[in-house]
C-alpha atoms as a PDB file:
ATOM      1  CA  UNK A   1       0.000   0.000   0.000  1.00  0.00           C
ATOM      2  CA  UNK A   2       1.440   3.339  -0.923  1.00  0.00           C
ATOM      3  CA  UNK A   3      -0.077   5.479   1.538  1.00  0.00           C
ATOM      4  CA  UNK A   4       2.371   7.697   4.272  1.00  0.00           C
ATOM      5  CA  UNK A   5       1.233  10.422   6.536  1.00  0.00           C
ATOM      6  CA  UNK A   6       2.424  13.992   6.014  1.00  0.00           C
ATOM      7  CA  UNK A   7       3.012  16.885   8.495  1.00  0.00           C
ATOM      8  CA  UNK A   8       3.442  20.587   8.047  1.00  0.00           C
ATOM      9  CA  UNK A   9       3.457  24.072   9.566  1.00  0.00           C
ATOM     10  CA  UNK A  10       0.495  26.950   8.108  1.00  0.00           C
ATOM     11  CA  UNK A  11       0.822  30.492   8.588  1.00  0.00           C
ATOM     12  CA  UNK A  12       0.580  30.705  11.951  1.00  0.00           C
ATOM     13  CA  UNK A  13       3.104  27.827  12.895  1.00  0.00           C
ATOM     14  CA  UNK A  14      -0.175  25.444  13.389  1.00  0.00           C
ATOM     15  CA  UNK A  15       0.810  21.811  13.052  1.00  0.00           C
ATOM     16  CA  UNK A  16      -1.457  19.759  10.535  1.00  0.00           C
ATOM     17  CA  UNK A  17      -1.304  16.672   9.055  1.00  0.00           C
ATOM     18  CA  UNK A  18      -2.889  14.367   6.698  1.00  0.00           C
ATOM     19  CA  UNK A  19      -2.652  10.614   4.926  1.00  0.00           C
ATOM     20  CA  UNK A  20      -2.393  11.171   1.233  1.00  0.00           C
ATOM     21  CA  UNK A  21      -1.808   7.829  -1.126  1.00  0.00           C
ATOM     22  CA  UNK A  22       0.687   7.569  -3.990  1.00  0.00           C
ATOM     23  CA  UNK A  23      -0.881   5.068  -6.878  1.00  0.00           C
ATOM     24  CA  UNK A  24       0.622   4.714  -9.833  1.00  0.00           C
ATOM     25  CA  UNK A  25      -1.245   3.251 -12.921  1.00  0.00           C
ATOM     26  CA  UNK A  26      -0.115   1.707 -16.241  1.00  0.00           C
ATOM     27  CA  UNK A  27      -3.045   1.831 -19.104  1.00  0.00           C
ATOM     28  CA  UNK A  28      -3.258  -0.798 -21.713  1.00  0.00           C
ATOM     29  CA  UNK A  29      -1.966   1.654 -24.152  1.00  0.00           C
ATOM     30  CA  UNK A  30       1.267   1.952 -22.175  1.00  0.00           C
ATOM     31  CA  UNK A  31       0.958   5.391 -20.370  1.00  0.00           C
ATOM     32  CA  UNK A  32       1.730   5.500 -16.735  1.00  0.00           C
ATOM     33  CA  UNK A  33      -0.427   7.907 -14.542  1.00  0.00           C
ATOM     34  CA  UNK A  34       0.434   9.066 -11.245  1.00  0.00           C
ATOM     35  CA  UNK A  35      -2.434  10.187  -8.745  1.00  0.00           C
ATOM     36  CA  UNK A  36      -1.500  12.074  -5.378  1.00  0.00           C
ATOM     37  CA  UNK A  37      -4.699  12.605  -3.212  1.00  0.00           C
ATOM     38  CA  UNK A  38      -5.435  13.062   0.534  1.00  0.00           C
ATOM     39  CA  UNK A  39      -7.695  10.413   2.311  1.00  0.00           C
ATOM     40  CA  UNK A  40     -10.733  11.976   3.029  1.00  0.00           C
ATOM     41  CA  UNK A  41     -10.375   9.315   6.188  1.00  0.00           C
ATOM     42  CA  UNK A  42      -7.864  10.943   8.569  1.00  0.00           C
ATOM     43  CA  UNK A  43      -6.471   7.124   9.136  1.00  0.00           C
ATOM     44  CA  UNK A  44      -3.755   4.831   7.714  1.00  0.00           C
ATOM     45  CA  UNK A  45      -7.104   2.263   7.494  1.00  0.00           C
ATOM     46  CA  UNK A  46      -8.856   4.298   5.504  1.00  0.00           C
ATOM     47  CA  UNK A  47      -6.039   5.860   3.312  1.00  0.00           C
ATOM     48  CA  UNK A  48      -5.848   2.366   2.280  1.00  0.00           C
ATOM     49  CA  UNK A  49      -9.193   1.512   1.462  1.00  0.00           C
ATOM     50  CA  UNK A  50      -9.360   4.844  -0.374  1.00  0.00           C
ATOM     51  CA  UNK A  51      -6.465   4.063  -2.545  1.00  0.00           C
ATOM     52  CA  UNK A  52      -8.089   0.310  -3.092  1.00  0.00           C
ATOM     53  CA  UNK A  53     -11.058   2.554  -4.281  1.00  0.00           C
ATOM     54  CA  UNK A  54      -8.702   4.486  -6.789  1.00  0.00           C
ATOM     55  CA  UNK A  55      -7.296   1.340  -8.112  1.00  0.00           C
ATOM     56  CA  UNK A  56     -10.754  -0.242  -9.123  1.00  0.00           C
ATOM     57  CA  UNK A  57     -11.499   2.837 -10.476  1.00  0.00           C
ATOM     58  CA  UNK A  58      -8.548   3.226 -12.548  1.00  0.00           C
ATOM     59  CA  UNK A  59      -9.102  -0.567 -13.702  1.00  0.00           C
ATOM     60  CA  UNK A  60     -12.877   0.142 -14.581  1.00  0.00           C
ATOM     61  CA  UNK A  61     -12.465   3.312 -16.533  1.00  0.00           C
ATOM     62  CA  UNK A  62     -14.596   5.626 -13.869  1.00  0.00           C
ATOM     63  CA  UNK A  63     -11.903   7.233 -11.950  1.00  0.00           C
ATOM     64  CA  UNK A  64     -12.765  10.941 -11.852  1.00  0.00           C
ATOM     65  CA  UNK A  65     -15.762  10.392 -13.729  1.00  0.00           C
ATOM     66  CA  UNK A  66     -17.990   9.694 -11.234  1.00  0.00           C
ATOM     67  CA  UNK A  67     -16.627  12.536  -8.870  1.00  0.00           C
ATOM     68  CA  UNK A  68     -17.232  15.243 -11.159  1.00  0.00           C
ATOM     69  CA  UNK A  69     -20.886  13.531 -11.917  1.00  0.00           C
ATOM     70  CA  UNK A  70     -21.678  14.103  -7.905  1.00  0.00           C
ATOM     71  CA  UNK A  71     -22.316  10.199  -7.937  1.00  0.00           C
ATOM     72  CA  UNK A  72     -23.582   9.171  -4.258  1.00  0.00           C
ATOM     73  CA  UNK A  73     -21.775   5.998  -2.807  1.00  0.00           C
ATOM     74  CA  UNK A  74     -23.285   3.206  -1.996  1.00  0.00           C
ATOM     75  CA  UNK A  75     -24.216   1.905   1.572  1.00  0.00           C
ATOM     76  CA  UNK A  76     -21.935  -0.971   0.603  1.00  0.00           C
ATOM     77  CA  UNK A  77     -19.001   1.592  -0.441  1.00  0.00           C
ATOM     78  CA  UNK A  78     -19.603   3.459   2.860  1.00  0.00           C
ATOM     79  CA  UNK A  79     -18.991   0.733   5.276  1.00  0.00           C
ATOM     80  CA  UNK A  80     -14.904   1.442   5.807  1.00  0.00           C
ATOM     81  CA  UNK A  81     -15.975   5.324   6.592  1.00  0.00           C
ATOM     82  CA  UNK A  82     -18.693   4.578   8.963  1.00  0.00           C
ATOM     83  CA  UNK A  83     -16.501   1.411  11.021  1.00  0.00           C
ATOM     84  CA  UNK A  84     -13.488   3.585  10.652  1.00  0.00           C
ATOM     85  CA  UNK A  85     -15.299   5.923  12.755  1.00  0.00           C
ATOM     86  CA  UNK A  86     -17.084   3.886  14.932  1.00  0.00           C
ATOM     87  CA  UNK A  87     -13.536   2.414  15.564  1.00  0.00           C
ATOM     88  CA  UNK A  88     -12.345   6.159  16.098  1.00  0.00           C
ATOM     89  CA  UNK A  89     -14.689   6.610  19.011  1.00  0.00           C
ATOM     90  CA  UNK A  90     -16.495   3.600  20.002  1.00  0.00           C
ATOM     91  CA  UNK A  91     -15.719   0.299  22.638  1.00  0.00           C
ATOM     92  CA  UNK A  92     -14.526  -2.704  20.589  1.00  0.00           C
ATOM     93  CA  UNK A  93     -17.433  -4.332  21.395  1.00  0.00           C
ATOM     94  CA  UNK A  94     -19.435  -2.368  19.863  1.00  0.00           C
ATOM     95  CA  UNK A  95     -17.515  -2.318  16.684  1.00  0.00           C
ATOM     96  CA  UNK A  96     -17.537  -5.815  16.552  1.00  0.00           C
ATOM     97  CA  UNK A  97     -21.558  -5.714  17.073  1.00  0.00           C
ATOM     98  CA  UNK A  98     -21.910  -3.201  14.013  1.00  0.00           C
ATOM     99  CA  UNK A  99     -19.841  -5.249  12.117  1.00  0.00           C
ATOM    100  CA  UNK A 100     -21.922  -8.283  12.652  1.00  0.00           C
ATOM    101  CA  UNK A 101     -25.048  -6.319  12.069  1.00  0.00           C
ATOM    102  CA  UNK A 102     -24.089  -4.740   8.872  1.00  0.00           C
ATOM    103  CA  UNK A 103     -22.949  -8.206   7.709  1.00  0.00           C
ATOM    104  CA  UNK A 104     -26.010 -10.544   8.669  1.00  0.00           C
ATOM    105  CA  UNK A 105     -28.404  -7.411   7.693  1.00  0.00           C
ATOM    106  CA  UNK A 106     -27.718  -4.242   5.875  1.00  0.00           C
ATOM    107  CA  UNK A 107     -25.238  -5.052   3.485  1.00  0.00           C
ATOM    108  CA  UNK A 108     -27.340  -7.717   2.059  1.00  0.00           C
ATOM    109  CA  UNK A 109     -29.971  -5.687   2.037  1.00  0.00           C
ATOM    110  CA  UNK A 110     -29.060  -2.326   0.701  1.00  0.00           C
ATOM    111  CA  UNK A 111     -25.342  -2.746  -0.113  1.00  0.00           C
ATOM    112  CA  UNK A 112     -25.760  -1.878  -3.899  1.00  0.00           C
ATOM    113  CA  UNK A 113     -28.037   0.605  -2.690  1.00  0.00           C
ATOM    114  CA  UNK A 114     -27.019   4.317  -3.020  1.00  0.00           C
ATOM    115  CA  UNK A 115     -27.420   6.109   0.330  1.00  0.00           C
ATOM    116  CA  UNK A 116     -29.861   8.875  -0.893  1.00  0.00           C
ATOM    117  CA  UNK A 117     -32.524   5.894  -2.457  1.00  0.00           C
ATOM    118  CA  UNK A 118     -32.489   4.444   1.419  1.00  0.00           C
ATOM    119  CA  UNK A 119     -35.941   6.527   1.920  1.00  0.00           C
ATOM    120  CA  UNK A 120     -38.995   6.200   4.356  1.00  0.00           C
ATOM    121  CA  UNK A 121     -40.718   3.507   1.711  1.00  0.00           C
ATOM    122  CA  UNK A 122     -37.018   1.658   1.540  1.00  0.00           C
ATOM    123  CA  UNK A 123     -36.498   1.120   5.445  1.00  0.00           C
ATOM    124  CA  UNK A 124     -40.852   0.312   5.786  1.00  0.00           C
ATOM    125  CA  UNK A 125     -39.924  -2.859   3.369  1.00  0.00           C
ATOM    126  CA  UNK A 126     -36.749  -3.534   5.415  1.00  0.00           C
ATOM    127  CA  UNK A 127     -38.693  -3.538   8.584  1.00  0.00           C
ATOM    128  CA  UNK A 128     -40.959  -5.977   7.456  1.00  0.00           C
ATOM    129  CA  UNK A 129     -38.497  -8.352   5.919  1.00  0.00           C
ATOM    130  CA  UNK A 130     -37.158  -8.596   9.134  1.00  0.00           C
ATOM    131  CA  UNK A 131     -40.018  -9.381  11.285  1.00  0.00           C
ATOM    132  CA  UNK A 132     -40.180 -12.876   8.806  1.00  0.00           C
ATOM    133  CA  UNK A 133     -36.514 -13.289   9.411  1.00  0.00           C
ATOM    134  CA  UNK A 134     -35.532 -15.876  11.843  1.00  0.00           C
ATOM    135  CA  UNK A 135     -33.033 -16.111  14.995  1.00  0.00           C
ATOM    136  CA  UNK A 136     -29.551 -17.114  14.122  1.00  0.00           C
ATOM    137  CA  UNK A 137     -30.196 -17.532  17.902  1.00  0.00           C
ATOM    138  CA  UNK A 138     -29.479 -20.820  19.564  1.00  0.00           C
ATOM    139  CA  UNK A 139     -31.958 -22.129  21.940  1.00  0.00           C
ATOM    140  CA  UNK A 140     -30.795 -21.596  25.759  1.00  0.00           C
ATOM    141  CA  UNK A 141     -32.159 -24.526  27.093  1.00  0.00           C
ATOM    142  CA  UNK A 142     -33.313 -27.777  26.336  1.00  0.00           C
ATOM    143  CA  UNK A 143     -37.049 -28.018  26.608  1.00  0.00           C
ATOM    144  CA  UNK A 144     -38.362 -24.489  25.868  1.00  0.00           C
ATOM    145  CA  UNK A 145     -40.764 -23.041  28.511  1.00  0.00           C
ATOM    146  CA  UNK A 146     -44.288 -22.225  28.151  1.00  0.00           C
ATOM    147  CA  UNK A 147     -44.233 -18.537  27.649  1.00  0.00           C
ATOM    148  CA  UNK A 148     -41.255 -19.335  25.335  1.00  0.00           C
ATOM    149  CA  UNK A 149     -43.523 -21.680  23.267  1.00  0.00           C
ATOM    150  CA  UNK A 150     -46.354 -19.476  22.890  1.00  0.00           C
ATOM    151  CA  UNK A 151     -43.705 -16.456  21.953  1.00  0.00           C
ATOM    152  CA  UNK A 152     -43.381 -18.881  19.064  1.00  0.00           C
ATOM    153  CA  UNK A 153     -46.959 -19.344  18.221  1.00  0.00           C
ATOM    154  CA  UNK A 154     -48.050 -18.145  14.999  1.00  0.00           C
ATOM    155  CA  UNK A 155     -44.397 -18.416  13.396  1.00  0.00           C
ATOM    156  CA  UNK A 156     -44.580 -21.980  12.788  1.00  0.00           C
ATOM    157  CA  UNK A 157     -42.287 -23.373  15.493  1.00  0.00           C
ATOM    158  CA  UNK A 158     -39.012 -20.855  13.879  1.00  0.00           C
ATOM    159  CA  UNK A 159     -38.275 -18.397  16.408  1.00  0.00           C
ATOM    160  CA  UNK A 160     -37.691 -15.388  14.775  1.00  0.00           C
ATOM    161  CA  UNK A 161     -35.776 -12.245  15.537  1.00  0.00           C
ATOM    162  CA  UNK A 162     -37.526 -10.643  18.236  1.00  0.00           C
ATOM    163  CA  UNK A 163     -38.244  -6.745  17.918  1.00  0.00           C
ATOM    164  CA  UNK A 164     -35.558  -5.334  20.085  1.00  0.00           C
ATOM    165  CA  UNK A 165     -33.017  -7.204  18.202  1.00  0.00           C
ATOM    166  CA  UNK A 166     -34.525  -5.549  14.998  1.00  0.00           C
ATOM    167  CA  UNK A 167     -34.741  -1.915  16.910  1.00  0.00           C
ATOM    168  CA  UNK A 168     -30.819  -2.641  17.166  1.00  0.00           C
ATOM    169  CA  UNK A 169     -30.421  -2.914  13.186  1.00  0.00           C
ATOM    170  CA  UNK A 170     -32.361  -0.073  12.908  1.00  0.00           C
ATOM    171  CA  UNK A 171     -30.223   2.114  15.360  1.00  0.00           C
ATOM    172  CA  UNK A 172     -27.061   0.935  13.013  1.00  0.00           C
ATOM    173  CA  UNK A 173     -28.490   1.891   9.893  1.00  0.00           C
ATOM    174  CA  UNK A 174     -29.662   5.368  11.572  1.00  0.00           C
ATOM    175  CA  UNK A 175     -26.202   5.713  12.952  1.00  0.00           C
ATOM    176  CA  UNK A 176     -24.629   5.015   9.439  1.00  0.00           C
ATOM    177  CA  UNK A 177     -26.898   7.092   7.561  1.00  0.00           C
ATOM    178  CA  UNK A 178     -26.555  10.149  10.020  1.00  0.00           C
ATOM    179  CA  UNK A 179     -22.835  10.360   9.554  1.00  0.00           C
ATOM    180  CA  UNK A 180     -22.855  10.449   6.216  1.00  0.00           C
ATOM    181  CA  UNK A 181     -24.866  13.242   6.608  1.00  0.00           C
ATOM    182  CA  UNK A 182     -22.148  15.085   9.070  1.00  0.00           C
ATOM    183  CA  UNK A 183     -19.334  13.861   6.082  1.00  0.00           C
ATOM    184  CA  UNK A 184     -21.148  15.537   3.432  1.00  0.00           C
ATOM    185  CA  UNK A 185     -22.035  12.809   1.828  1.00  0.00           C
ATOM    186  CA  UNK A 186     -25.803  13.317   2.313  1.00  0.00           C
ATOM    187  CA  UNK A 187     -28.122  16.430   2.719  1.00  0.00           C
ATOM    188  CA  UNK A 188     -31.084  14.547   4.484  1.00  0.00           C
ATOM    189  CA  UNK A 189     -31.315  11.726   6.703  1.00  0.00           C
ATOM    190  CA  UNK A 190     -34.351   9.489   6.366  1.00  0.00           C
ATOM    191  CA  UNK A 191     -36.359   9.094   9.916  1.00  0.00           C
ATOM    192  CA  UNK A 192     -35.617   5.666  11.245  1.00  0.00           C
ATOM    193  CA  UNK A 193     -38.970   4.666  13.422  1.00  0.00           C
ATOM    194  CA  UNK A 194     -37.995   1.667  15.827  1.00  0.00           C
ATOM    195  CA  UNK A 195     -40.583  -0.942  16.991  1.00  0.00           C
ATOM    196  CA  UNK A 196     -42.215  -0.317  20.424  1.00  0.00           C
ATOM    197  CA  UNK A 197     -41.154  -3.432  22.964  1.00  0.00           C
ATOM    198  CA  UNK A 198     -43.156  -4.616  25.575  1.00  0.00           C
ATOM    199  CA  UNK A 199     -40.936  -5.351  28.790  1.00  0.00           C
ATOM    200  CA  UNK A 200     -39.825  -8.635  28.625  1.00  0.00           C
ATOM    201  CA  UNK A 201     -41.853 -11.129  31.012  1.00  0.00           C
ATOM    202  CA  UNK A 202     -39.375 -13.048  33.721  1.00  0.00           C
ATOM    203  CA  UNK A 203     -38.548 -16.790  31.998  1.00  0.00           C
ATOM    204  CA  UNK A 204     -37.950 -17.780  35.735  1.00  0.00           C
ATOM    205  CA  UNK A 205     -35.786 -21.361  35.888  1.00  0.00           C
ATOM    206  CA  UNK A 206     -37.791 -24.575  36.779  1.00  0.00           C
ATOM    207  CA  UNK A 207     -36.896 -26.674  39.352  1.00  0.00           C
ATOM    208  CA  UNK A 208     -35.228 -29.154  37.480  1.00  0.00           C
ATOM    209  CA  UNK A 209     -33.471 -26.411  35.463  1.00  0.00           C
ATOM    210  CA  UNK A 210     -32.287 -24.908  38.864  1.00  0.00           C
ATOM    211  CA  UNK A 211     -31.069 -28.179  40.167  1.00  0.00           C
ATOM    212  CA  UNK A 212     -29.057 -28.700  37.086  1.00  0.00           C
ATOM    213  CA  UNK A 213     -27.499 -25.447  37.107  1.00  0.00           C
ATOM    214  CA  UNK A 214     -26.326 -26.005  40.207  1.00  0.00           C
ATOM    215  CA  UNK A 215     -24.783 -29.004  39.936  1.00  0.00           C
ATOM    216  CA  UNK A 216     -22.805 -28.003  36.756  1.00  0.00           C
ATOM    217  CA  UNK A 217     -21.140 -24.866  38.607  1.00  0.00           C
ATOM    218  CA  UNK A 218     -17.490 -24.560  39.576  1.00  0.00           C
ATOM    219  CA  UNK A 219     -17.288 -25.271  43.550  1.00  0.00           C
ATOM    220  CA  UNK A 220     -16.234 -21.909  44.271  1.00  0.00           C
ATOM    221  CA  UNK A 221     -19.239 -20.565  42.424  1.00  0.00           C
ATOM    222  CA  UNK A 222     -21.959 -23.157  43.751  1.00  0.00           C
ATOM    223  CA  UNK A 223     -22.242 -21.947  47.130  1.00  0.00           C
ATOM    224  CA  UNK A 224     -23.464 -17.761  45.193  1.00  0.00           C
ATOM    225  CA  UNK A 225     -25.570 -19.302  43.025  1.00  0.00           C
ATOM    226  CA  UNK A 226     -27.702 -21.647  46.119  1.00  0.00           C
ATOM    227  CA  UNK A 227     -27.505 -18.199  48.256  1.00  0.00           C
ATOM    228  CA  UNK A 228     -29.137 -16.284  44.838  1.00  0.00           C
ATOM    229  CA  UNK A 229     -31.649 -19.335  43.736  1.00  0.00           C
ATOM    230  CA  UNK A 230     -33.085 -19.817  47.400  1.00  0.00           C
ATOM    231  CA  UNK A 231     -33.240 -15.777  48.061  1.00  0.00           C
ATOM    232  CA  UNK A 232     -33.833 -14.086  45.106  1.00  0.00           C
ATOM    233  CA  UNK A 233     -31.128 -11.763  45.963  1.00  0.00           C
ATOM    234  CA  UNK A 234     -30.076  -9.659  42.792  1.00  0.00           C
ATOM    235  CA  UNK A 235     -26.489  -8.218  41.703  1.00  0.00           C
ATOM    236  CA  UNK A 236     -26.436  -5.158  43.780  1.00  0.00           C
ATOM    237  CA  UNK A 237     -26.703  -8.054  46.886  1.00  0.00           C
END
């Protein structure tokens, strides 16, 4: 990857700095063109996914061209800004939940999809495609309780994703979607509605689930989880 960070001094003595990449292209006719840009990411991750961008557009014919045409990325294309950022100022854990999210959900959804044609109508459809979609979820426990069955009722026996889980998709694509508004990249973000959730009802353990638990724990954690099954106590305890 030819991509280096420079530093200099303005005016006023002001330290700035940037990552520009160096690519240097031979056409089929022969001619060797040399392209010297600065990342519009302010990282050596995405210098280097911008200068993979420059390359396939070199190869296809459409570099420049589709700058000067104003040409809107895709939601697919936007991905290494938004988890650039998100790895810029979010936990790791939370990357690595985006991440999953935009692969299991958003990128096959609307990853050839031009951010400004994600509208109102576009995220209504995406809604309801997930409310059919089902848990990649393994089942907790080994016979299912009662309120657990008849949260299945109606779906045909396949659990599928529950509404918070969807609310959390949404809140990505809202996320994604608002900062390519704040990088230019859009002029209007699309209201995101989430699903109201009921509080979730207490799935408390059976006896036979409790006695089992119990008798699988470490020793030093046997005697905490007796004091917490008999009591009730909570965390704060």
């Amino acid at each position: 990857m030819s991509v280096r960070l420079r530093q200099w001094k303005t005016q006023e003595g002001k330290v700035q700095e940037a990552w520009w990449v160096d690519v240097k292209y031979q056409h089929p006719s022969g001619r060797v063109e040399r392209i010297r840009k600065a990342s519009p990411i302010k990282t050596r991750r995405g210098a280097e996914e911008y200068e993979r961008q420059i390359r396939h557009a070199l190869l296809t014919g459409t570099f420049g061209k589709e700058n000067s045409a104003g040409r809107i990325p895709t939601l697919g294309e936007f991905v290494p800004r938004f988890l650039t950022y998100s790895e810029n100022n979010n936990k790791h854990s939370s990357v690595v939940t985006k991440r999953q999210i935009l692969d299991d959900h958003l990128i096959p959804m609307f990853g050839n999809t031009p951010l400004d044609a994600i509208g109102p109508a576009e995220i209504e459809d995406f809604k309801a495609a997930m409310r059919k979609k089902p848990s990649g979820a393994r089942a907790r426990k080994e016979a299912p309780t009662r309120a657990a069955l008849l949260k299945r009722r109606g779906s045909g026996g396949v659990k599928l994703l529950s509404l918070k889980s969807i609310n959390n998709v949404l809140t990505v694509l809202h996320k994604l979607l608002a900062l390519a508004q704040e990088q230019g990249v859009l002029q209007h973000v699309p209201r995101v509605k989430l699903f109201k959730t009921d509080k979730p009802a207490f799935d408390f353990l059976s006896f036979e689930e409790a006695e089992r638990m119990i008798n699988a724990a470490e020793p030093e954690w046997r005697t905490l989880i007796l004091v917490a099954l008999k009591t009730g106590c909570g965390l704060e305890s």
